[in-house]
C-alpha atoms as a PDB file:
ATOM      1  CA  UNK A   1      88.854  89.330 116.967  1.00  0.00           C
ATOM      2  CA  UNK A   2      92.076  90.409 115.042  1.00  0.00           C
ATOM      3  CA  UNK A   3      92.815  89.667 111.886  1.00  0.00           C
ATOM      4  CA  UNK A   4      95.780  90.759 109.588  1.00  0.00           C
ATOM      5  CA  UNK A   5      94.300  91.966 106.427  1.00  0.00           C
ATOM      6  CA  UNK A   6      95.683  94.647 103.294  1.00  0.00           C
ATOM      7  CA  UNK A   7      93.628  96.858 101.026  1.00  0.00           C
ATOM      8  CA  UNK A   8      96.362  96.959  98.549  1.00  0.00           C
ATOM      9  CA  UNK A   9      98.492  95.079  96.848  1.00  0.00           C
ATOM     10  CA  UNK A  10     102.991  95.811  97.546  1.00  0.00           C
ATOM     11  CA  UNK A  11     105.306  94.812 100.164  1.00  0.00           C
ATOM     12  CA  UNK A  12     105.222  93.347 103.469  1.00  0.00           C
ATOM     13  CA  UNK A  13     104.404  97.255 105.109  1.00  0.00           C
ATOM     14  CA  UNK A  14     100.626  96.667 103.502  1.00  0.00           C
ATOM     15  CA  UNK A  15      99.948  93.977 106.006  1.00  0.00           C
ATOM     16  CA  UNK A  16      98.375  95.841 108.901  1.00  0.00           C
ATOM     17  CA  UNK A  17      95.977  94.267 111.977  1.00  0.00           C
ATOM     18  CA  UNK A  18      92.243  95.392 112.042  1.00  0.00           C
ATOM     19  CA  UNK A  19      89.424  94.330 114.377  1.00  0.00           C
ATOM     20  CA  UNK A  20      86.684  92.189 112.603  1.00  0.00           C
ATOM     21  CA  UNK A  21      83.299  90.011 113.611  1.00  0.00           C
ATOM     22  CA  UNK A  22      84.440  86.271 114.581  1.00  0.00           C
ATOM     23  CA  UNK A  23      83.630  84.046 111.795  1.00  0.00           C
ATOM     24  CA  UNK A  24      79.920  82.154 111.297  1.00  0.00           C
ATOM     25  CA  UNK A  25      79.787  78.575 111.354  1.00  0.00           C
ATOM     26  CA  UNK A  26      77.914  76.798 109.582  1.00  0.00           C
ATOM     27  CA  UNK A  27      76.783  73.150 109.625  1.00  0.00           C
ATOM     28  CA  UNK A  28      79.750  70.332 109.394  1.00  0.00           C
ATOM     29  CA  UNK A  29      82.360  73.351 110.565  1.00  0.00           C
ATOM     30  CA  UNK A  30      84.203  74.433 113.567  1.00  0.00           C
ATOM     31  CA  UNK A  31      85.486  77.082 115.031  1.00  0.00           C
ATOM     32  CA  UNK A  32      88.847  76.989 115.654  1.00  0.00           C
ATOM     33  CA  UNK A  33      91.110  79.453 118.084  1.00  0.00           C
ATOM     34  CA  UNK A  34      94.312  79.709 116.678  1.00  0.00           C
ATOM     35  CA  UNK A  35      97.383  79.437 117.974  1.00  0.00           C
ATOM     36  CA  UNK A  36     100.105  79.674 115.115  1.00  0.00           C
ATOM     37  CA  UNK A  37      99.941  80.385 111.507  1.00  0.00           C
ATOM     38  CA  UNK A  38     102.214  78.532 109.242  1.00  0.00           C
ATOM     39  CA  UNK A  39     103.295  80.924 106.423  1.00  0.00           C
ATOM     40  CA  UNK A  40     104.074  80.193 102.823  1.00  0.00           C
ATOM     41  CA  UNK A  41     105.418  81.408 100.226  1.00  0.00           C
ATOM     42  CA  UNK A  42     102.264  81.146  97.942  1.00  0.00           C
ATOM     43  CA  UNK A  43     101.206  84.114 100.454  1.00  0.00           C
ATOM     44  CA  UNK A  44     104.356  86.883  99.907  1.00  0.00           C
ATOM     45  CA  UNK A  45     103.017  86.473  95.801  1.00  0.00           C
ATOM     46  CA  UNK A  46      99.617  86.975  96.734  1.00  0.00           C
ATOM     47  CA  UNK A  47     100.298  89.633  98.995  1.00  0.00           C
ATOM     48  CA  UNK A  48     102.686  91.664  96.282  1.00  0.00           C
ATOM     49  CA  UNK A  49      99.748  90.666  93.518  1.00  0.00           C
ATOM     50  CA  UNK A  50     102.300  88.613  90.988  1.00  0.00           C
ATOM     51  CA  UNK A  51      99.176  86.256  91.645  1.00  0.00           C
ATOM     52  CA  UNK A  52      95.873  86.688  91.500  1.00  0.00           C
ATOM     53  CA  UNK A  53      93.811  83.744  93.452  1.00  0.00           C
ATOM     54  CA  UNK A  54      92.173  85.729  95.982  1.00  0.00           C
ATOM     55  CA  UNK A  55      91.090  88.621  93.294  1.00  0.00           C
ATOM     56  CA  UNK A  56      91.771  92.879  94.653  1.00  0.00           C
ATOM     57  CA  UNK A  57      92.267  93.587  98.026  1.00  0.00           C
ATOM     58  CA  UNK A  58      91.248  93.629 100.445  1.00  0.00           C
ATOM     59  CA  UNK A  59      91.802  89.919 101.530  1.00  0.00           C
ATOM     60  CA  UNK A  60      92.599  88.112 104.338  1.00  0.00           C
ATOM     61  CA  UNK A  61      95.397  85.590 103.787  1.00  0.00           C
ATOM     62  CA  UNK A  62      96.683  82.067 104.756  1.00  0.00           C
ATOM     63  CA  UNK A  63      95.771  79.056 105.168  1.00  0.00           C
ATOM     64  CA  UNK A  64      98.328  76.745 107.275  1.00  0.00           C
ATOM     65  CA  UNK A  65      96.272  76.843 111.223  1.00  0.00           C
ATOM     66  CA  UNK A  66      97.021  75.092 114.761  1.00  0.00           C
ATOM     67  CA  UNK A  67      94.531  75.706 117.097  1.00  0.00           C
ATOM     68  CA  UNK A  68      91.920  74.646 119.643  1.00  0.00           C
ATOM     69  CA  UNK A  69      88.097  74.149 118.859  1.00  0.00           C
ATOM     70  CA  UNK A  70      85.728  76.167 120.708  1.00  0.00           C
ATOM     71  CA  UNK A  71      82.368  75.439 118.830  1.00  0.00           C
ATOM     72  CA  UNK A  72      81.534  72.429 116.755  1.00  0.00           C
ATOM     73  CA  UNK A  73      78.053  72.767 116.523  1.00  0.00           C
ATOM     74  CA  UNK A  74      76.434  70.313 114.055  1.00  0.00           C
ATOM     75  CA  UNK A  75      80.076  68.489 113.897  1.00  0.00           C
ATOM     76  CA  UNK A  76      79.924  65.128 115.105  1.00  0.00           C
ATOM     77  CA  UNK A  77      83.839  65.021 113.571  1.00  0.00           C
ATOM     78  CA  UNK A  78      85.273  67.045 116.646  1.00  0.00           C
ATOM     79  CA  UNK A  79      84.526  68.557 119.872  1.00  0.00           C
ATOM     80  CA  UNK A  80      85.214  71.889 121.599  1.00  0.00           C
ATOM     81  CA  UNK A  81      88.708  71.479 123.156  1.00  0.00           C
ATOM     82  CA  UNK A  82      89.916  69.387 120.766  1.00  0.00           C
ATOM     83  CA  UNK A  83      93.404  70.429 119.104  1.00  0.00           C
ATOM     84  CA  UNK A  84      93.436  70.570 115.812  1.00  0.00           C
ATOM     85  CA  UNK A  85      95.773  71.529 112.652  1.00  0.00           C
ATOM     86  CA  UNK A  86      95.111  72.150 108.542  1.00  0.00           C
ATOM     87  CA  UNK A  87      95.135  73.784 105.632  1.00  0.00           C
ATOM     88  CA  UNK A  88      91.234  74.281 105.373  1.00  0.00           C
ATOM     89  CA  UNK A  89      89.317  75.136 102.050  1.00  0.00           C
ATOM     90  CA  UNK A  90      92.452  76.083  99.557  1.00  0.00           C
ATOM     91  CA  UNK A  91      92.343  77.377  97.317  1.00  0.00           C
ATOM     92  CA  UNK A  92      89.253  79.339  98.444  1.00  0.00           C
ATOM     93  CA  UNK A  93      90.129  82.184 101.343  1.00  0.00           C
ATOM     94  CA  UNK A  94      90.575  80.723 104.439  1.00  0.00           C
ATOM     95  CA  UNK A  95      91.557  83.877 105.968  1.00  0.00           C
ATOM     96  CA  UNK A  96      94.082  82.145 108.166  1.00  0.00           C
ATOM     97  CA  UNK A  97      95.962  85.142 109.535  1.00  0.00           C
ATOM     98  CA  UNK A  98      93.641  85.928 112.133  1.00  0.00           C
ATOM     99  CA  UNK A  99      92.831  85.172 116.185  1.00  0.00           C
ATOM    100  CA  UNK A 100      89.788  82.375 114.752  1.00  0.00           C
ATOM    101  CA  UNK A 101      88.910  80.575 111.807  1.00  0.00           C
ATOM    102  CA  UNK A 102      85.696  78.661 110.715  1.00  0.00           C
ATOM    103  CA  UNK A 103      86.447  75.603 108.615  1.00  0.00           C
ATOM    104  CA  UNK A 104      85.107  72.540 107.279  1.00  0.00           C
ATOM    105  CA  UNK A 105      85.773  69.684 110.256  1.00  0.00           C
ATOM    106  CA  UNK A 106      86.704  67.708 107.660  1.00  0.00           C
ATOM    107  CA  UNK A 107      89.891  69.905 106.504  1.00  0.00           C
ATOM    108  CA  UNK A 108      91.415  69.489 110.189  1.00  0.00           C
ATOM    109  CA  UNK A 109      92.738  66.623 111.572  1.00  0.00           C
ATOM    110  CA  UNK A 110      93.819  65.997 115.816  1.00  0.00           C
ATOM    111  CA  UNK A 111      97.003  67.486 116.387  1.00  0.00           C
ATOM    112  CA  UNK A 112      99.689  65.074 117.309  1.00  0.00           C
ATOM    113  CA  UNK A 113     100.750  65.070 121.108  1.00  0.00           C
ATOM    114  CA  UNK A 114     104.192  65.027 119.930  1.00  0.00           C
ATOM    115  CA  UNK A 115     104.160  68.305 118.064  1.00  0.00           C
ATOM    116  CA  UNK A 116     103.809  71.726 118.815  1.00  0.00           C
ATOM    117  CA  UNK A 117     101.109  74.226 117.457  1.00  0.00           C
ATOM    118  CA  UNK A 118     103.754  76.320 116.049  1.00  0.00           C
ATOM    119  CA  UNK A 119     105.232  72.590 114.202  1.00  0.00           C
ATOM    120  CA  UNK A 120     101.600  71.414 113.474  1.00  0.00           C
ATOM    121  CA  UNK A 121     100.789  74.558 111.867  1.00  0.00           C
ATOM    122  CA  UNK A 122     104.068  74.433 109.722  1.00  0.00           C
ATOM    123  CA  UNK A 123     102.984  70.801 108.947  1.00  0.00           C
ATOM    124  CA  UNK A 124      99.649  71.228 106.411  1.00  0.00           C
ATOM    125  CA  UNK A 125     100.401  72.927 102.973  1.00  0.00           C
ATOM    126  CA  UNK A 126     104.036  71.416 103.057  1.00  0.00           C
ATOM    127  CA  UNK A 127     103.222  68.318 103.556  1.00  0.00           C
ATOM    128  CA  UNK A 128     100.180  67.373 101.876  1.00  0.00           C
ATOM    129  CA  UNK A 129     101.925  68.653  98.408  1.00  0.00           C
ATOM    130  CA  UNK A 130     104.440  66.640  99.039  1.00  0.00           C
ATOM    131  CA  UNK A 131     102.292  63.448 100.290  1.00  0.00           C
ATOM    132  CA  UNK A 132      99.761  63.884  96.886  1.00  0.00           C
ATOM    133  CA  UNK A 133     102.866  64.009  94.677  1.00  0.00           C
ATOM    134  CA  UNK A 134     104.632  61.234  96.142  1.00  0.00           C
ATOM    135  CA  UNK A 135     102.039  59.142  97.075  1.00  0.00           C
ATOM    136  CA  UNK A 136      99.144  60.113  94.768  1.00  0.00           C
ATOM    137  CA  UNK A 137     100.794  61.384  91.825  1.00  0.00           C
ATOM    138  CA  UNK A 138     103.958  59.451  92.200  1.00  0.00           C
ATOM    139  CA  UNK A 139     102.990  55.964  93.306  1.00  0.00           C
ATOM    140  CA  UNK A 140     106.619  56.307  94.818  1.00  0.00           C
ATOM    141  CA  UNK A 141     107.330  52.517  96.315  1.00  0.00           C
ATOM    142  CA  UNK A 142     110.113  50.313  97.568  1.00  0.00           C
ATOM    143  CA  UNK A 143     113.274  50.878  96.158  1.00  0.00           C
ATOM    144  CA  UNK A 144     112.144  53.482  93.759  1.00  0.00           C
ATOM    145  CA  UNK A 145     114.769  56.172  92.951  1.00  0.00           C
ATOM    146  CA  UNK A 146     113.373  60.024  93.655  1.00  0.00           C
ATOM    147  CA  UNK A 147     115.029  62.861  93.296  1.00  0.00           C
ATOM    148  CA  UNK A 148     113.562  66.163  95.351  1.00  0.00           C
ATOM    149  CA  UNK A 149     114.658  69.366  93.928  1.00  0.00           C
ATOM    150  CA  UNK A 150     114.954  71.794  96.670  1.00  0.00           C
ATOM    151  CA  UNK A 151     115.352  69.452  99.571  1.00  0.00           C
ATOM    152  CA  UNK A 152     115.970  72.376 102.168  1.00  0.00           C
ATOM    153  CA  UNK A 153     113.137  74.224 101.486  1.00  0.00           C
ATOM    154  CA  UNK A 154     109.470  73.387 103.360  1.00  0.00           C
ATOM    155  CA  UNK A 155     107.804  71.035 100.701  1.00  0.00           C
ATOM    156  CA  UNK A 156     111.732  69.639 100.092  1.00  0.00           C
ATOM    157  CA  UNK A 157     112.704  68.086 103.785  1.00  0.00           C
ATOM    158  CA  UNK A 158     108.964  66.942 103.917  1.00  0.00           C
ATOM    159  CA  UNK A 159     108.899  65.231 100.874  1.00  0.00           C
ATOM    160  CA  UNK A 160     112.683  63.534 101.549  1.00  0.00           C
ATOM    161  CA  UNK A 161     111.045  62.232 105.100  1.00  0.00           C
ATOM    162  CA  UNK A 162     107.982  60.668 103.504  1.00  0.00           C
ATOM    163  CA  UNK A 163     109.763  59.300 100.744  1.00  0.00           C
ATOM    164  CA  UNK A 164     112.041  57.410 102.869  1.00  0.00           C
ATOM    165  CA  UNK A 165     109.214  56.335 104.773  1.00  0.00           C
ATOM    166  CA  UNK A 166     107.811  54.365 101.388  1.00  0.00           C
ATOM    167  CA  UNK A 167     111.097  53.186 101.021  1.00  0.00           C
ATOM    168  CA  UNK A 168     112.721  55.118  98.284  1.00  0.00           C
ATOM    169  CA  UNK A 169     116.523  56.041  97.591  1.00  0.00           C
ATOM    170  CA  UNK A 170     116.050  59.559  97.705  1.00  0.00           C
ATOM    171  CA  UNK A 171     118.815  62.207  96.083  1.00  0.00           C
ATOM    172  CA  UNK A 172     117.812  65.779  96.924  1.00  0.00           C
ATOM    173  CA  UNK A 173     118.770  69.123  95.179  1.00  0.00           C
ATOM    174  CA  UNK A 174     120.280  71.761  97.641  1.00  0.00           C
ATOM    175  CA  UNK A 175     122.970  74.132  97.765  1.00  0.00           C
ATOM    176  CA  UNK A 176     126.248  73.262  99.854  1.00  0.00           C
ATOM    177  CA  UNK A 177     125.407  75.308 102.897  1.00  0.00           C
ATOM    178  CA  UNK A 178     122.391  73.047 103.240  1.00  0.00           C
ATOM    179  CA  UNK A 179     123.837  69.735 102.996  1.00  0.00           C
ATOM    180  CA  UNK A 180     124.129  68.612 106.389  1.00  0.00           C
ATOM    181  CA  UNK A 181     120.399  69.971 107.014  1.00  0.00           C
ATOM    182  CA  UNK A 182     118.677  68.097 104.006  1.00  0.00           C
ATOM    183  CA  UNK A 183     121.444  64.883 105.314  1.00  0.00           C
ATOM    184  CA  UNK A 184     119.526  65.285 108.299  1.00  0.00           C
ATOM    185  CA  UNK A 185     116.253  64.229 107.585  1.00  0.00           C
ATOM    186  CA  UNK A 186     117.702  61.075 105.224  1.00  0.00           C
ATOM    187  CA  UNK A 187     118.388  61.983 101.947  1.00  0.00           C
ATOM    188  CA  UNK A 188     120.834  59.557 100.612  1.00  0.00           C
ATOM    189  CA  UNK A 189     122.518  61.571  97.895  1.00  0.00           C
ATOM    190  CA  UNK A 190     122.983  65.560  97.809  1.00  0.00           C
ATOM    191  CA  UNK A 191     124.290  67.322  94.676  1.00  0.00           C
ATOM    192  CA  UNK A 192     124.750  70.804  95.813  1.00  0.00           C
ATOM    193  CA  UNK A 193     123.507  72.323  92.287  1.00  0.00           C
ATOM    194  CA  UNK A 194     125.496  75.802  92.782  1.00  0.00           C
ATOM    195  CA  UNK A 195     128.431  73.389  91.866  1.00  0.00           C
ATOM    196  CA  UNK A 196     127.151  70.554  89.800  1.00  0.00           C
ATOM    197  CA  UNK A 197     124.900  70.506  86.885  1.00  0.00           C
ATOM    198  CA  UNK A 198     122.338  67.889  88.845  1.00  0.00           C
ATOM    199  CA  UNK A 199     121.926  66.517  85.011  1.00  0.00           C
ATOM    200  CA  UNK A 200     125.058  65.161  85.314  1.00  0.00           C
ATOM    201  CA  UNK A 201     125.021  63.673  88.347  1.00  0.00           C
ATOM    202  CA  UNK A 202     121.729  62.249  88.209  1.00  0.00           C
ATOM    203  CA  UNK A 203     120.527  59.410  86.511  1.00  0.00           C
ATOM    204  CA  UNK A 204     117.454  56.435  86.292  1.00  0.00           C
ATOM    205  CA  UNK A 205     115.356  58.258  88.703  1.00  0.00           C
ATOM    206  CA  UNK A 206     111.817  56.992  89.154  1.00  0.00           C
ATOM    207  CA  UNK A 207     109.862  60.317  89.955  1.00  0.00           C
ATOM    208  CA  UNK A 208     111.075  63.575  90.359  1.00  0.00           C
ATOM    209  CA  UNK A 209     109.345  66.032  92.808  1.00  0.00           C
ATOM    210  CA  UNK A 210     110.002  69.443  91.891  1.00  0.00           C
ATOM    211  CA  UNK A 211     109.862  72.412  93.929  1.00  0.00           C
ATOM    212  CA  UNK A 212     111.814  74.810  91.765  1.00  0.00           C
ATOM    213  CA  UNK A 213     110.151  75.340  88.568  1.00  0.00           C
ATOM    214  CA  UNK A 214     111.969  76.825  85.291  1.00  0.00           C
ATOM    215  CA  UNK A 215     114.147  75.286  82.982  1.00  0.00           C
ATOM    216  CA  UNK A 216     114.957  72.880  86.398  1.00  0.00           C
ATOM    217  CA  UNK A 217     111.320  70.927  85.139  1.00  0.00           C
ATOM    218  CA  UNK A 218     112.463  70.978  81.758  1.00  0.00           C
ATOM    219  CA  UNK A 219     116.512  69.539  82.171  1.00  0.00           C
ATOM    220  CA  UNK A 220     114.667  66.974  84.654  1.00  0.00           C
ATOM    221  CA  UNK A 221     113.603  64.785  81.576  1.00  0.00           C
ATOM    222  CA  UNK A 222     117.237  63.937  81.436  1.00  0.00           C
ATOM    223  CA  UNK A 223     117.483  62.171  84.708  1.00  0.00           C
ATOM    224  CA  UNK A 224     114.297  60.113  84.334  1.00  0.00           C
ATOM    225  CA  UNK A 225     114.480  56.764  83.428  1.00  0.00           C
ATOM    226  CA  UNK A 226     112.064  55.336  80.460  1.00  0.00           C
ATOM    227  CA  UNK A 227     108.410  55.451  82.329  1.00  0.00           C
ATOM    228  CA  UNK A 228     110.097  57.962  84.816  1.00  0.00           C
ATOM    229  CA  UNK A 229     106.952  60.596  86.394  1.00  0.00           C
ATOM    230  CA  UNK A 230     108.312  64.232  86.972  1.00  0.00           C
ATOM    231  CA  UNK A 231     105.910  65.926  89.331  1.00  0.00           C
ATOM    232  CA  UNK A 232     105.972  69.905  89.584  1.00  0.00           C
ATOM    233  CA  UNK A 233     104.487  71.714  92.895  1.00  0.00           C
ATOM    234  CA  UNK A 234     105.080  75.041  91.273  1.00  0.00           C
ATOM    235  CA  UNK A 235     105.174  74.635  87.198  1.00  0.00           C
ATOM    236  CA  UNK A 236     102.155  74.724  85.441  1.00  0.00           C
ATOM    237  CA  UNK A 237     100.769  72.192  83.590  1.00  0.00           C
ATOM    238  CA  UNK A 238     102.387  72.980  79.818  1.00  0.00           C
ATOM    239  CA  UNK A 239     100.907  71.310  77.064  1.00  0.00           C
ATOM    240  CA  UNK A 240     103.983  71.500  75.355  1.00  0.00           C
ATOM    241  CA  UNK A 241     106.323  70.109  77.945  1.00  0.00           C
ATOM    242  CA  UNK A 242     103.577  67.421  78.616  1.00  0.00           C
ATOM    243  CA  UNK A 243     104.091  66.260  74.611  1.00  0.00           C
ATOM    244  CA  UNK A 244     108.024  66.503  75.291  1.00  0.00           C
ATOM    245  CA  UNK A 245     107.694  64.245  77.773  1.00  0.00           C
ATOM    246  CA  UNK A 246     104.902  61.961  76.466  1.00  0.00           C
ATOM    247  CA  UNK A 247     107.449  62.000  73.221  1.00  0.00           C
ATOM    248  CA  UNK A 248     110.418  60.465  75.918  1.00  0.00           C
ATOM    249  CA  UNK A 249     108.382  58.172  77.497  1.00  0.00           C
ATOM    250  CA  UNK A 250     108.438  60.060  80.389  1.00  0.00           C
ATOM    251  CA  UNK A 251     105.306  61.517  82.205  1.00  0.00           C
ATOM    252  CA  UNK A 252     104.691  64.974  83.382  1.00  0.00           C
ATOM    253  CA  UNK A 253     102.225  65.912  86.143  1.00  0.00           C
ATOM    254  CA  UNK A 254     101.547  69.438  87.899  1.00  0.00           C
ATOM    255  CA  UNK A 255     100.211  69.557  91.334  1.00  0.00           C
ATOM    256  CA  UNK A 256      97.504  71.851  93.175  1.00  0.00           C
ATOM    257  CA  UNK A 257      97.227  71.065  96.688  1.00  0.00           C
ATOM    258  CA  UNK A 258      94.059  70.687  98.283  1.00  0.00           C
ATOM    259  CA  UNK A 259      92.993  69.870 101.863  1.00  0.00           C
ATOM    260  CA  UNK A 260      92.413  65.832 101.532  1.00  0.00           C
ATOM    261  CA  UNK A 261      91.635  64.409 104.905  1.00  0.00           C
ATOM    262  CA  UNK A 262      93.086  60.985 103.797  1.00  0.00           C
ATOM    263  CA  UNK A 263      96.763  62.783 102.945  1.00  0.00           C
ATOM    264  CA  UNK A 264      96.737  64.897 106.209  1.00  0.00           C
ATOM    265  CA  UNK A 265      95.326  61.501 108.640  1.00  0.00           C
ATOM    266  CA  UNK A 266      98.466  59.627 106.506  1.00  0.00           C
ATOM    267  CA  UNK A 267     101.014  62.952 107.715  1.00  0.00           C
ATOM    268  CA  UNK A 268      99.721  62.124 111.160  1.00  0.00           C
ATOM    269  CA  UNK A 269      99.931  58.743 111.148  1.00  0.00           C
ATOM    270  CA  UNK A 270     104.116  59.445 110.064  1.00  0.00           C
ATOM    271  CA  UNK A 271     104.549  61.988 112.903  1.00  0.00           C
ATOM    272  CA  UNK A 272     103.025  59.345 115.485  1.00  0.00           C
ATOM    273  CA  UNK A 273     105.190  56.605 113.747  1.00  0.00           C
ATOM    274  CA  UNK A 274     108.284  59.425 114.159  1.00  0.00           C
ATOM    275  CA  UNK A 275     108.704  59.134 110.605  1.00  0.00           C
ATOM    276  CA  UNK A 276     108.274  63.173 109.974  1.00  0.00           C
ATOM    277  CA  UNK A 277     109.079  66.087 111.581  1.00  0.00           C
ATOM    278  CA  UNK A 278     108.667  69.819 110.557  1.00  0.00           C
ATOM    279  CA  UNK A 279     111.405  72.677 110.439  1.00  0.00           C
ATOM    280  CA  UNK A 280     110.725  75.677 111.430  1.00  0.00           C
ATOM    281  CA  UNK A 281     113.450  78.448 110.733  1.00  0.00           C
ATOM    282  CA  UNK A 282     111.672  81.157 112.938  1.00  0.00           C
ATOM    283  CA  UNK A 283     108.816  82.102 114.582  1.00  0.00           C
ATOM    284  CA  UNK A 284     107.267  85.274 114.946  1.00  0.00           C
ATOM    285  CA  UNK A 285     104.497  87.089 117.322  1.00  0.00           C
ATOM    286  CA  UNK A 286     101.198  87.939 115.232  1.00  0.00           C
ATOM    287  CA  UNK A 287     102.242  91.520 115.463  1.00  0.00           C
ATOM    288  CA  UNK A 288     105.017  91.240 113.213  1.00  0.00           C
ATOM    289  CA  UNK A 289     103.627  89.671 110.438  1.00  0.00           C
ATOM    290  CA  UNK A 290     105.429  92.357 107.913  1.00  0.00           C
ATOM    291  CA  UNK A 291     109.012  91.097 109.837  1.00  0.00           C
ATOM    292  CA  UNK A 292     107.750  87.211 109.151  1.00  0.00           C
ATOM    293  CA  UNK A 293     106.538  88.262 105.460  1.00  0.00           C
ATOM    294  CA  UNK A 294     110.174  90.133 104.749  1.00  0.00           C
ATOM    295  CA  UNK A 295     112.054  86.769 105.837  1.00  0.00           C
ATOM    296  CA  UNK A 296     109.438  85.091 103.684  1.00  0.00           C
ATOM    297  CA  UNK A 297     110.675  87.472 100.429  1.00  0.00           C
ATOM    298  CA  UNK A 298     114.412  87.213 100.869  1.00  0.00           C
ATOM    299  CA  UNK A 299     113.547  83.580 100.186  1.00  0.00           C
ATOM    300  CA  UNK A 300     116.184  80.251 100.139  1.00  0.00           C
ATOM    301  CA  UNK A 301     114.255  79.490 103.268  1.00  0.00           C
ATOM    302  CA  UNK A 302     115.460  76.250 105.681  1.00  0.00           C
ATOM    303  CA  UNK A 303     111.834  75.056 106.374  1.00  0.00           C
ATOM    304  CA  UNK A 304     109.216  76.908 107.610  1.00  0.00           C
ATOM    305  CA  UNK A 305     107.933  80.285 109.217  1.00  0.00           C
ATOM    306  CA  UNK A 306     105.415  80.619 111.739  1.00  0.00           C
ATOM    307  CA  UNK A 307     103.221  83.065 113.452  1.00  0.00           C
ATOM    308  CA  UNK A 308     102.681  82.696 116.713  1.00  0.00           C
ATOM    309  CA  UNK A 309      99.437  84.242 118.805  1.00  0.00           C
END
């Protein structure tokens, strides 16, 4: 099979396609053939080395996968021909960005009729950081005020959807070219923060969901109201910050995703509902992954990007 792989560390041109021995499966896994690849950010750092989770080339990245099964042996969870999507085994190598991909059964979930591979495989990181910090983290409810910093980007319009689905007032962060996208998938309020300082415009929120990181996670204890939870999918976990906010009466909570099977049946159960849907700015064929990984560094992204095989 193919598999899109580096031996060093720089810019998207170190990406390059290499033959390489299809995956073993072990008990409890399957073996999926893929059909797209969401991408992620996470990935373009790894890639360039500004972070080191995967340790020195070479490496095999990714971990967003739509596919079909073709063996399940020892898996009563799924059988071959079954569609499937997830974000198997993060933080550990997947090594997504290839033709297969063995995986735990229990990191993959049935692919919704209603979406595509190339929106199912957009679907898994995305969304299950934004379901664990809204629902896990957050304990976001009915009538609860949550503010999403970067609603235009992937985890953003996810997390807007789901937290109108528990019933929130949601304001979202976004600039003014990407009002009437983040509008689109039901954020109540926009402040278009390339005008407005959202700490003046923001105020009594419940939880905050924060996609941005900087001093954005530190201003954000302004907006919160007494007992107010800021959760950060990108800032560390700062033991200083975490005593500023104790201090306020506010809590502070970082998230690391990981592949929980009751968060990605709960993002299935919204699609099927028609509660969620997935963005996908642009696709792109396997072969150029270095195209899809450019896009992926110019950044301010509107959703997702996908490979497609």
């Amino acid at each position: 099979m193919r598999v899109i792989t580096q031996h060093r560390l720089g810019g998207p041109e170190v990406l390059t396609i290499e033959d390489s021995p299809e995956p073993r499966v072990l008990p409890t896994e399957v073996l999926v053939r893929v059909k797209a690849i969401g991408l992620n950010p996470l990935e373009a750092r790894l890639r360039a080395g500004e972070f080191p989770l995967l340790g020195r080339p070479p490496f095999v990245l990714g971990w967003d996968v739509s596919g079909v099964v073709e063996q399940a042996t020892g898996s009563w969870r799924l059988r071959p021909g079954d569609e499937v999507f997830g974000m198997p085994l993060f933080p550990r190598a997947a090594r997504a960005y290839a033709e297969a991909v063995a995986a735990p059964a229990l990191h993959l979930a049935r692919k919704p009729a209603s979406l595509s591979h190339v929106e199912a495989a957009a679907l898994p990181v995305v969304g299950l950081t934004a379901w664990q910090g809204l629902v896990d983290l957050g304990g976001v409810g009915e009538g609860d005020r949550v503010l999403v910093h970067g609603g235009g980007g992937g985890v953003g319009h996810v997390a807007i959807q789901i937290a109108k689905a528990l019933g929130a007032h949601v304001i979202a962060t976004a600039s003014g070219s990407k009002r009437t996208f983040v509008e689109g998938f039901g954020a109540d309020e926009v402040v278009d923060y390339t005008a407005v300082d959202f700490t003046a415009a923001v105020r009594d929120i419940d939880v905050v969901l924060d996609t941005i990181g900087g001093d954005t996670v530190e201003r954000s204890l302004d907006v919160l109201r007494p007992g107010g939870h800021l959760v950060t999918a990108v800032a560390e976990e700062d033991a200083g910050l975490i005593a500023r906010y104790e201090a306020a009466g506010r809590r502070f909570s970082g998230i690391a995703v990981d592949p929980d099977p009751v968060a990605l049946r709960g993002l299935v159960a919204l699609v099927e509902q028609g509660g969620l849907r997935v963005h996908v700015q642009e696709t792109f064929p396997f072969e150029r992954v270095a195209d899809a990984h450019r896009l992926l560094d110019r950044g301010h992204l509107r959703g997702k990007v996908v490979l497609t095989l």
